[in-house]
N, C-alpha and C. Protein backbone atom coordinates (compact mmCIF):
# COMPACT_ATOMS: atom_id res chain seq x y z
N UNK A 1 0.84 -1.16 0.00
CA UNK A 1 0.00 0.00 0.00
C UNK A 1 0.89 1.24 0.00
N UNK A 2 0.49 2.11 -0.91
CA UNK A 2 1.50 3.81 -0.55
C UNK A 2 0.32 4.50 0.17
N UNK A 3 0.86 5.59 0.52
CA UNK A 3 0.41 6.36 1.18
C UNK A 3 1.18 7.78 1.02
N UNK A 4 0.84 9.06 1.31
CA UNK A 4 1.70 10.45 1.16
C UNK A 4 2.05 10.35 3.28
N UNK A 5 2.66 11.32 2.82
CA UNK A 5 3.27 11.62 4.33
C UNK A 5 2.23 12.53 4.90
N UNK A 6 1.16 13.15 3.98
CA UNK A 6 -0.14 13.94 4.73
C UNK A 6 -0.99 12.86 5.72
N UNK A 7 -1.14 11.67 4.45
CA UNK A 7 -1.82 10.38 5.06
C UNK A 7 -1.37 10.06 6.47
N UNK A 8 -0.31 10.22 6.54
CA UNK A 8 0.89 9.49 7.41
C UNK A 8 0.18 10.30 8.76
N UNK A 9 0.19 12.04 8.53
CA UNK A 9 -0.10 13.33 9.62
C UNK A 9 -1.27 12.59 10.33
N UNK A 10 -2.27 12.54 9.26
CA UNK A 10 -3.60 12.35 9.35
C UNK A 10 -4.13 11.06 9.82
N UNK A 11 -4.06 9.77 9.15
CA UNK A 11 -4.72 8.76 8.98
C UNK A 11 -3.61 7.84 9.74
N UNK A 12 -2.71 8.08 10.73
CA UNK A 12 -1.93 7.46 11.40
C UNK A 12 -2.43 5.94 11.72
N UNK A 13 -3.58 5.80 12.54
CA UNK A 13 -4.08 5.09 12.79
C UNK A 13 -4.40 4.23 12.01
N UNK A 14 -5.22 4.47 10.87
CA UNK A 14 -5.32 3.48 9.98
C UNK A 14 -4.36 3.05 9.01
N UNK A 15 -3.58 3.75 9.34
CA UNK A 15 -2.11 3.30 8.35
C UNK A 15 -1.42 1.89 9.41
N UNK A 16 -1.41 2.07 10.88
CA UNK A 16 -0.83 1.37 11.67
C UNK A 16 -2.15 0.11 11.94
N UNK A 17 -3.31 0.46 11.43
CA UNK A 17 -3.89 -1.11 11.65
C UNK A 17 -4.08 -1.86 9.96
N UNK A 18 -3.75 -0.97 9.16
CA UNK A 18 -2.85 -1.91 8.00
C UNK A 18 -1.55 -2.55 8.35
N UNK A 19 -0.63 -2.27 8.62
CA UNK A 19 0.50 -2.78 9.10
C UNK A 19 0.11 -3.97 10.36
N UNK A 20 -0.73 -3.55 11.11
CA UNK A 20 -1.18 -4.89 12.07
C UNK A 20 -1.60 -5.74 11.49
N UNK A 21 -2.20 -5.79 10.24
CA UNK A 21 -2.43 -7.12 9.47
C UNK A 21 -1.57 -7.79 8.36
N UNK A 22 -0.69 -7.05 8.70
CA UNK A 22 0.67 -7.94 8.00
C UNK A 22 0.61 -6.97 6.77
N UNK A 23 0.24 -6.08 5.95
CA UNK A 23 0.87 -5.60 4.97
C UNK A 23 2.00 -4.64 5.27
N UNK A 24 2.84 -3.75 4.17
CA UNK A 24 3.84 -2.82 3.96
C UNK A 24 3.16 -1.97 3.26
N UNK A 25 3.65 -0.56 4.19
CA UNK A 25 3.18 0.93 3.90
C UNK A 25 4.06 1.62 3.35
N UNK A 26 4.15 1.83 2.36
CA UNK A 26 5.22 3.18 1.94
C UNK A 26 4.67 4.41 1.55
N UNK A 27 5.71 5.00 2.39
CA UNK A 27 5.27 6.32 2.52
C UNK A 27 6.38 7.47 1.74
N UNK A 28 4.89 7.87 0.48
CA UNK A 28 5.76 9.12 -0.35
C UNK A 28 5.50 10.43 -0.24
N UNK A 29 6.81 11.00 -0.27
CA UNK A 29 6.81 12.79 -0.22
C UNK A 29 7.00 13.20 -1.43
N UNK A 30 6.31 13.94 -1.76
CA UNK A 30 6.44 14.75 -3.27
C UNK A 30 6.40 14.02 -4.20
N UNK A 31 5.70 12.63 -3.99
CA UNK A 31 5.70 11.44 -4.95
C UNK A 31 6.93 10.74 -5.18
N UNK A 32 7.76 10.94 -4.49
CA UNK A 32 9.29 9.97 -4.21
C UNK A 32 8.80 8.81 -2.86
N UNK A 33 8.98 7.70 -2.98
CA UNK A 33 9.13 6.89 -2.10
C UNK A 33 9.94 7.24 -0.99
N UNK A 34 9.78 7.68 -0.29
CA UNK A 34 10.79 8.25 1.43
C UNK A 34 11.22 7.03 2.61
N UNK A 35 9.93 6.49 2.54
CA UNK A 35 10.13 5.85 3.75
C UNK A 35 9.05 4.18 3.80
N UNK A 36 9.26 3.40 4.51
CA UNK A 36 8.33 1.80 4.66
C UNK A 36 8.40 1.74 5.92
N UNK A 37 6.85 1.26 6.17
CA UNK A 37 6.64 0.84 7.59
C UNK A 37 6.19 -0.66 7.16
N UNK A 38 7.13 -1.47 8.25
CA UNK A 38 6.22 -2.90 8.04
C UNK A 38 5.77 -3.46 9.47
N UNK A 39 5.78 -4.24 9.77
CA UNK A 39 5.37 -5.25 10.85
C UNK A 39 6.47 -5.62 11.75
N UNK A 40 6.09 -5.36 12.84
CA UNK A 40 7.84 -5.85 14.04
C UNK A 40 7.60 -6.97 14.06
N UNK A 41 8.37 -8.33 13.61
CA UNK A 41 8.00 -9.63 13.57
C UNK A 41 8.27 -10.14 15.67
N UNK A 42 9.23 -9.02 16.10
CA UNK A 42 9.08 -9.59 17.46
C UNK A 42 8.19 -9.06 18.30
N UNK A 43 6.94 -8.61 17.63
CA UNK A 43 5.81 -8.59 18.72
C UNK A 43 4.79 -9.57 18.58
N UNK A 44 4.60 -10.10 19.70
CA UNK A 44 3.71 -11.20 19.65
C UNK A 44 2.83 -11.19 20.80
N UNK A 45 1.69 -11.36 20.92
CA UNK A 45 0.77 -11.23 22.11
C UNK A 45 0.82 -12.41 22.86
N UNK A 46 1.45 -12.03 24.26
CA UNK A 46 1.94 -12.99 25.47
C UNK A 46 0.83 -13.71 26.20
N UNK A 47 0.27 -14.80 26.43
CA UNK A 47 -0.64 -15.30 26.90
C UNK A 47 -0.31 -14.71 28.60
N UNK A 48 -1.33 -13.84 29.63
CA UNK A 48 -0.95 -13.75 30.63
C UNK A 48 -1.25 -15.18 31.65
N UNK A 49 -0.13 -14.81 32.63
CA UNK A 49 -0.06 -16.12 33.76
C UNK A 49 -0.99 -15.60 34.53
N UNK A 50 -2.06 -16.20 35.43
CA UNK A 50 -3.08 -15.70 36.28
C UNK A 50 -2.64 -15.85 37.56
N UNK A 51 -1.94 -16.98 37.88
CA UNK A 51 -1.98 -17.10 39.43
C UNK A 51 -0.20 -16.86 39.84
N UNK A 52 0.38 -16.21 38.76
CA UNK A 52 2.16 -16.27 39.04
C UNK A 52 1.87 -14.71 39.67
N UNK A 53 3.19 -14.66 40.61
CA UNK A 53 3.71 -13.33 41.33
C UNK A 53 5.25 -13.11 40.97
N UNK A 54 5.17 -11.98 40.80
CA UNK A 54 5.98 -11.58 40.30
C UNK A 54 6.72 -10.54 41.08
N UNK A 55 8.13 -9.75 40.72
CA UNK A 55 8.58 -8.51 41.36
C UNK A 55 8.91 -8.80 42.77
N UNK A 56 8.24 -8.15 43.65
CA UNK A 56 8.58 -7.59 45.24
C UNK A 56 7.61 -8.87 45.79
N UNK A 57 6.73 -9.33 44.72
CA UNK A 57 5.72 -10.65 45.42
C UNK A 57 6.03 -11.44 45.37
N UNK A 58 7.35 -12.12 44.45
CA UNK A 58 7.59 -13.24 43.75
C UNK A 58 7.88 -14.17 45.16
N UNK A 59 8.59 -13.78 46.57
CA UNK A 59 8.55 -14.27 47.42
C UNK A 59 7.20 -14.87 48.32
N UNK A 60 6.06 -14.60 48.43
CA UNK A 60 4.90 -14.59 49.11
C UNK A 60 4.12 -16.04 48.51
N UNK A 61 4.75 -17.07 49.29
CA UNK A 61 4.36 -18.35 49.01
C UNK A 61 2.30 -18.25 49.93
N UNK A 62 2.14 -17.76 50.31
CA UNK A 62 1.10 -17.60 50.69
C UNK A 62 -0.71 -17.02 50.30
N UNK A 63 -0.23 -16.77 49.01
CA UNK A 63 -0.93 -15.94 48.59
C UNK A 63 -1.16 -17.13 47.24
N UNK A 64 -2.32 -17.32 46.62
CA UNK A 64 -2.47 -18.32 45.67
C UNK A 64 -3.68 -17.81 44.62
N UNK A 65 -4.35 -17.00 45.14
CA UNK A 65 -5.23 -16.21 43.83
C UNK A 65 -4.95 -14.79 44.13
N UNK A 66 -4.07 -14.70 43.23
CA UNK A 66 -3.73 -13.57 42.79
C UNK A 66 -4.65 -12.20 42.93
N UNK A 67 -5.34 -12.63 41.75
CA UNK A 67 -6.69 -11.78 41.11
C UNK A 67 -7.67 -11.62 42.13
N UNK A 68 -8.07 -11.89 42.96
CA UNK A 68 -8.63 -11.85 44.40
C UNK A 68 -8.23 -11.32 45.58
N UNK A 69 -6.70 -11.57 45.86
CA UNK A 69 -5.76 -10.63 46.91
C UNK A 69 -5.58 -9.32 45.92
N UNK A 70 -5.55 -8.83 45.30
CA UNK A 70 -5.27 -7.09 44.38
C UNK A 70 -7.24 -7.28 44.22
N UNK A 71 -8.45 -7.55 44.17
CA UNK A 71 -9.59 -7.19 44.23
C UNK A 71 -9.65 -6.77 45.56
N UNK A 72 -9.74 -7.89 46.51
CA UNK A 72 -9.91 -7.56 48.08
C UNK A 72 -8.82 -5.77 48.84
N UNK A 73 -7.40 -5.61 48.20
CA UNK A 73 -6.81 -4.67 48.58
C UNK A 73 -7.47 -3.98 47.78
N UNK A 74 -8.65 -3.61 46.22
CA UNK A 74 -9.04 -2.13 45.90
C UNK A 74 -10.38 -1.90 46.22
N UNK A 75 -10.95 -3.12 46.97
CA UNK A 75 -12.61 -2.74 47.45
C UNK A 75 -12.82 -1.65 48.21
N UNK A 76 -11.74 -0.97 49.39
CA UNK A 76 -11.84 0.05 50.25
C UNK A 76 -11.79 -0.70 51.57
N UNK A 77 -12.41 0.23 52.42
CA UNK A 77 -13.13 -0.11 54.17
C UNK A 77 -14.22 -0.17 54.54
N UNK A 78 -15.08 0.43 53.37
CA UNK A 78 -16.44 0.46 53.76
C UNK A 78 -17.57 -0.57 52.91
């Protein structure tokens, strides 16, 4: 797909969810080819872990649903 570099100002977005579906964007100034955007082959969507701790928690053998201890700490006091 080409595109101008106005496209580029403007239509950012839909230029970048062409590229999320695997095509190549080139992008022309003054009708010269300037520049290609393609696809980062090292992004890949990470399946998340539900019940792993991580960081400053990774120690806290005590704690086993996660998603329930961080609900219960944002319910409040009342």
């Amino acid at each position: 797909m080409k595109a101008t570099a106005k496209d580029l100002r403007f239509r950012s977005k839909e230029l970048l969810d062409t590229v999320n579906r695997g095509e190549e964007v080139i992008i022309t100034y003054r009708g010269k080819p300037c520049a290609k955007i393609v696809p980062y082959d090292g992004f890949k969507k990470k399946k998340r872990i539900k019940t792993r701790l991580f960081g400053m928690w990774n120690d806290k053998n005590d704690i086993e649903d996660v998603n329930g201890y961080v609900r219960n700490l944002r319910k409040g006091r009342f």
